[in-house]
Structures are given as C-alpha cells and as structure tokens.
C-alpha atoms as a PDB file:
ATOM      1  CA  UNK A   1      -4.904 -31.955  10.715  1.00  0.00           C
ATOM      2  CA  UNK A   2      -7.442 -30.698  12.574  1.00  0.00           C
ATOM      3  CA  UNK A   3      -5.605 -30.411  15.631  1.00  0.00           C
ATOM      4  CA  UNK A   4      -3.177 -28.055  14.055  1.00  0.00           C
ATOM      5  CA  UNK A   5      -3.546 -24.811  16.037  1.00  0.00           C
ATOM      6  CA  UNK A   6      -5.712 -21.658  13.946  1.00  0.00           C
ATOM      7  CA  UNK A   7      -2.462 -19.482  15.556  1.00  0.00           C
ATOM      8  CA  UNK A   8       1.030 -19.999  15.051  1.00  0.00           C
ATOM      9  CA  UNK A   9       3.750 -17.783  17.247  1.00  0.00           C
ATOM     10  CA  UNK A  10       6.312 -15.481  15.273  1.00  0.00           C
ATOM     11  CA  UNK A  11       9.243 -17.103  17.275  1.00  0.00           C
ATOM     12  CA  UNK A  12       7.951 -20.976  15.687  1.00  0.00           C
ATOM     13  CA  UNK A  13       7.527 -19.148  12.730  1.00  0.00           C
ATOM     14  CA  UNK A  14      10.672 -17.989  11.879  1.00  0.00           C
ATOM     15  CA  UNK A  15      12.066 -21.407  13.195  1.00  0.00           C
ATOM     16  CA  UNK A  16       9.770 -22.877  10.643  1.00  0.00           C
ATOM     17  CA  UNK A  17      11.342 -20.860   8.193  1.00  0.00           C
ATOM     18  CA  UNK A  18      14.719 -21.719   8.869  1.00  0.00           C
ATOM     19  CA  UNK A  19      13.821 -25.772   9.223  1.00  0.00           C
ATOM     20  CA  UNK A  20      13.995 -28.530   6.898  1.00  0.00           C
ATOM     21  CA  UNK A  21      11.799 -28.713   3.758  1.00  0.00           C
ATOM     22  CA  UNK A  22       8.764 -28.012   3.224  1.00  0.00           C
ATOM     23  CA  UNK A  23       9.283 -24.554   4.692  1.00  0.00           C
ATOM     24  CA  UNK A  24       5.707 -22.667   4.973  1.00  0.00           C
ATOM     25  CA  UNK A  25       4.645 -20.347   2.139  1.00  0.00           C
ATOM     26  CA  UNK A  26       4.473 -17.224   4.406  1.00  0.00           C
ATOM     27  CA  UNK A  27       1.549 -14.989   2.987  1.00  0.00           C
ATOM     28  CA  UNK A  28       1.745 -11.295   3.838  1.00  0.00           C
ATOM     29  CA  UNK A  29      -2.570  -9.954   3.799  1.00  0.00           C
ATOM     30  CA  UNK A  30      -2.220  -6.625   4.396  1.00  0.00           C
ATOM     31  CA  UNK A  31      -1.987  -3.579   2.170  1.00  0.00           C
ATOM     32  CA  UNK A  32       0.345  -3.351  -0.704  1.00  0.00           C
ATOM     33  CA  UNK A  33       1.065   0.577   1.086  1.00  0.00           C
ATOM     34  CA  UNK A  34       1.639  -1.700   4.651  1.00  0.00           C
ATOM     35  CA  UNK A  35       3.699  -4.183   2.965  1.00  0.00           C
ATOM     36  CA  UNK A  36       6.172  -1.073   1.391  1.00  0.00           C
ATOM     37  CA  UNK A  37       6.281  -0.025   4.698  1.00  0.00           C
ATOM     38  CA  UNK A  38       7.486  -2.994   6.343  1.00  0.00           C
ATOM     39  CA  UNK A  39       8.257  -6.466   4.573  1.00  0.00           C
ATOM     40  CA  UNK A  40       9.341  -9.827   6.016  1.00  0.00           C
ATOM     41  CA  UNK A  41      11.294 -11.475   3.500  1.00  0.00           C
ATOM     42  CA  UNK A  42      10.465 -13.700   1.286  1.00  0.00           C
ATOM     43  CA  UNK A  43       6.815 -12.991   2.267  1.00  0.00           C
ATOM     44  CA  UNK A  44       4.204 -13.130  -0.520  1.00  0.00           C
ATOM     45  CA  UNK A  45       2.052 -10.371  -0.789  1.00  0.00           C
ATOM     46  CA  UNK A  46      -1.631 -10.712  -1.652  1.00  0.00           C
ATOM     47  CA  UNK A  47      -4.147  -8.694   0.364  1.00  0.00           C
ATOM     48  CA  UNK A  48      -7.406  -9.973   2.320  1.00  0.00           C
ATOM     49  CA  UNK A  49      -9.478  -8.229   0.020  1.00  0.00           C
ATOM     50  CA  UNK A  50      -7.709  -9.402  -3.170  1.00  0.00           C
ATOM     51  CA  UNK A  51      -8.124 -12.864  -1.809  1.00  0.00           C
ATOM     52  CA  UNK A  52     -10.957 -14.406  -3.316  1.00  0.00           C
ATOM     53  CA  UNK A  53      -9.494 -13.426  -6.948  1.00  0.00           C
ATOM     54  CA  UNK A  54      -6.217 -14.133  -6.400  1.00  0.00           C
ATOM     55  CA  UNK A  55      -6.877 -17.812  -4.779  1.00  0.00           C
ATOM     56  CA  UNK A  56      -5.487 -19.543  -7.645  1.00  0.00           C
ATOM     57  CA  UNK A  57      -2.002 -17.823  -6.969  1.00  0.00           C
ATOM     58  CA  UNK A  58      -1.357 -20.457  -3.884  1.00  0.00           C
ATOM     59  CA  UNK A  59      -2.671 -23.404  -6.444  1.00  0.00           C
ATOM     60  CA  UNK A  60      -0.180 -26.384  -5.741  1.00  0.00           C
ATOM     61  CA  UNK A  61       0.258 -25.120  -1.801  1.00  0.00           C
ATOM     62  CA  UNK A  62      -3.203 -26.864  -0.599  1.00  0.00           C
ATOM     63  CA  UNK A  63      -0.849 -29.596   1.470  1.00  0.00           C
ATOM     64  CA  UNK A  64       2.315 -26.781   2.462  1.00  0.00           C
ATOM     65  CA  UNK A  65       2.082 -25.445   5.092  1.00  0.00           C
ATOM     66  CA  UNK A  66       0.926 -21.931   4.925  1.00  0.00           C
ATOM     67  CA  UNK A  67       1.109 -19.176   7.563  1.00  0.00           C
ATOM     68  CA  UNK A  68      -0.340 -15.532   7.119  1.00  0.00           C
ATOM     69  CA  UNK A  69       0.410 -12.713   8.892  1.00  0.00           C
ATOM     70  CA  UNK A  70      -0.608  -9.120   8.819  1.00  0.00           C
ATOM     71  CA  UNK A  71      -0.210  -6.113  11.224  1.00  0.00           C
ATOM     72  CA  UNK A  72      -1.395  -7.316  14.756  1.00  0.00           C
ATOM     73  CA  UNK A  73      -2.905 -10.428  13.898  1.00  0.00           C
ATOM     74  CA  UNK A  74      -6.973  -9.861  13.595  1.00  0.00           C
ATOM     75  CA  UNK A  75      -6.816 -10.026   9.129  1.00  0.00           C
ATOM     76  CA  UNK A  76      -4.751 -12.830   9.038  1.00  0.00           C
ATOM     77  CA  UNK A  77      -7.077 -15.130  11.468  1.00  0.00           C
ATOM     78  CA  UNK A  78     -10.031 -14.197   9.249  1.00  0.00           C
ATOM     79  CA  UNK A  79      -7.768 -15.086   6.199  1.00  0.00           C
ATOM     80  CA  UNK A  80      -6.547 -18.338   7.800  1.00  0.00           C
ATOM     81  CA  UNK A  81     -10.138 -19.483   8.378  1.00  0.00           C
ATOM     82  CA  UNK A  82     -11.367 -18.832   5.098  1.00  0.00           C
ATOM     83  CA  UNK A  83      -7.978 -21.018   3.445  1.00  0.00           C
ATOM     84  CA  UNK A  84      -9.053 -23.472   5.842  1.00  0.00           C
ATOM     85  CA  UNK A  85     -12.347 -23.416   4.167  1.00  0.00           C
ATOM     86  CA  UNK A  86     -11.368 -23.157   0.899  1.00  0.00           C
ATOM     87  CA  UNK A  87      -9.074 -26.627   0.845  1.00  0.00           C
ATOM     88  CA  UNK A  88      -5.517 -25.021   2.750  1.00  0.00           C
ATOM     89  CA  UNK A  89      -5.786 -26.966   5.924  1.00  0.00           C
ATOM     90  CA  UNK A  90      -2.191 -26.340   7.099  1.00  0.00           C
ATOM     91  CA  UNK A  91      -2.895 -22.719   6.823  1.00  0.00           C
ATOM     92  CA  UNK A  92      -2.140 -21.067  10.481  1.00  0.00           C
ATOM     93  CA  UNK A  93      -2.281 -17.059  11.411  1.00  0.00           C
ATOM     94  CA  UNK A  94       0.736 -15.671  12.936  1.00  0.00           C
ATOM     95  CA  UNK A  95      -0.389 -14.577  16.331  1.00  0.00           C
ATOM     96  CA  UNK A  96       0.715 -10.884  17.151  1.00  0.00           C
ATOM     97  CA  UNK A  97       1.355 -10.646  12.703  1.00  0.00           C
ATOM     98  CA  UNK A  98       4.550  -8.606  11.862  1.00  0.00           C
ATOM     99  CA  UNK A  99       4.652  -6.312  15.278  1.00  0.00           C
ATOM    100  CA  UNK A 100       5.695  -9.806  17.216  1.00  0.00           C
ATOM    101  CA  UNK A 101       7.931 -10.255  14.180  1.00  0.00           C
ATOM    102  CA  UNK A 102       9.900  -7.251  14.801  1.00  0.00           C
ATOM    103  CA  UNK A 103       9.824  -6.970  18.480  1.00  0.00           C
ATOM    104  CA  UNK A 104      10.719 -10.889  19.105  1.00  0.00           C
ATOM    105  CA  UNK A 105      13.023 -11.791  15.925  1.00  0.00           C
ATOM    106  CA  UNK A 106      14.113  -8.560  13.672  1.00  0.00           C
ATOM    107  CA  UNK A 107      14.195  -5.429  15.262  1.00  0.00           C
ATOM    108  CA  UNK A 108      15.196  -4.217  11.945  1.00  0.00           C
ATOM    109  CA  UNK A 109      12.156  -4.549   9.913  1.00  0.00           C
ATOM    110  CA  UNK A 110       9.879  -1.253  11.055  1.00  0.00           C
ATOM    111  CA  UNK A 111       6.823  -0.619  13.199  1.00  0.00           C
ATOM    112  CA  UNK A 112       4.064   1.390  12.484  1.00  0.00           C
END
C-alpha cells in the first residue's frame, strides 16, 4: 500500500462513501467547537490532540480504509502520517478538509 496517495480529494471521497463495502471510516480531527459548527455526516469525531489517547477507539480499522479531514487540510495530513505510523496504512487526508467538502459536494453543510 505504499503507493496509496498521503491525500485523497473530497469529490473521491464522498464517492468512496457512497461505494461498495468497505466504505472508509471518515475521521473528523478538528475541534469538538469546529465539529458543532459544521459536521459531515457520519463523520467520527476525535481531535488531533486527543489522538494519542483515544487511538484505541479506531482498534479493528488498521486494514479499512480511513480518511481524515479537518478545516483546510494542514491537521489532518499530520494526523494521516502519524496513523500511517502507528499501523493504519490505508489512512489518507482529505485534501482541501471540509471547505472542499462544502464548496464541491454539500453546499449545505457551513463555512467558517
């Protein structure tokens, strides 16, 4: 797997979503205040720096894929390289994080 791309966009993301089984875990690592702002769904929330104690929490998802997002996209490449590290090697960082999500698949969830 280690030519699976470190970035993943939000338009292959949501088709990854939507496609056949396994569907990614989809791991939201910002803020719990971010996340009551604006939430994709079914997005689990557990924030970069709660990440190191909440590890066991994706025990069981070391072969799913996994894809973490954030705001613009900087926290969730730091977060995808240390899953990679840490035995996730399908883990991939959606590029642009939830501001591509709602300009290039739901306008509906807000920007801020």
């Amino acid at each position: 797997m280690a030519d699976l791309p470190l970035e993943i966009s939000a338009v292959d993301t949501a088709a990854a979503l939507r496609g056949p089984a396994p569907r990614p875990v989809l791991l939201d690592c910002r803020t719990p205040e971010e996340f009551a702002t604006a939430s994709i769904d079914g997005a689990v929330l557990i924030p970069m720096q709660e990440l190191t104690e909440r590890i066991g929490e994706l025990a069981g998802h070391e072969n799913r894929p996994l894809i973490v997002h954030c705001h613009h996209g900087m926290r969730s490449l730091r977060v995808t390289r240390w899953l990679r590290d840490h035995g996730f090697p399908l883990a991939q960082s959606m590029a642009g994080g939830i501001e591509a999500w709602t300009t290039h698949i739901d306008p509906s969830v807000p920007r801020y």
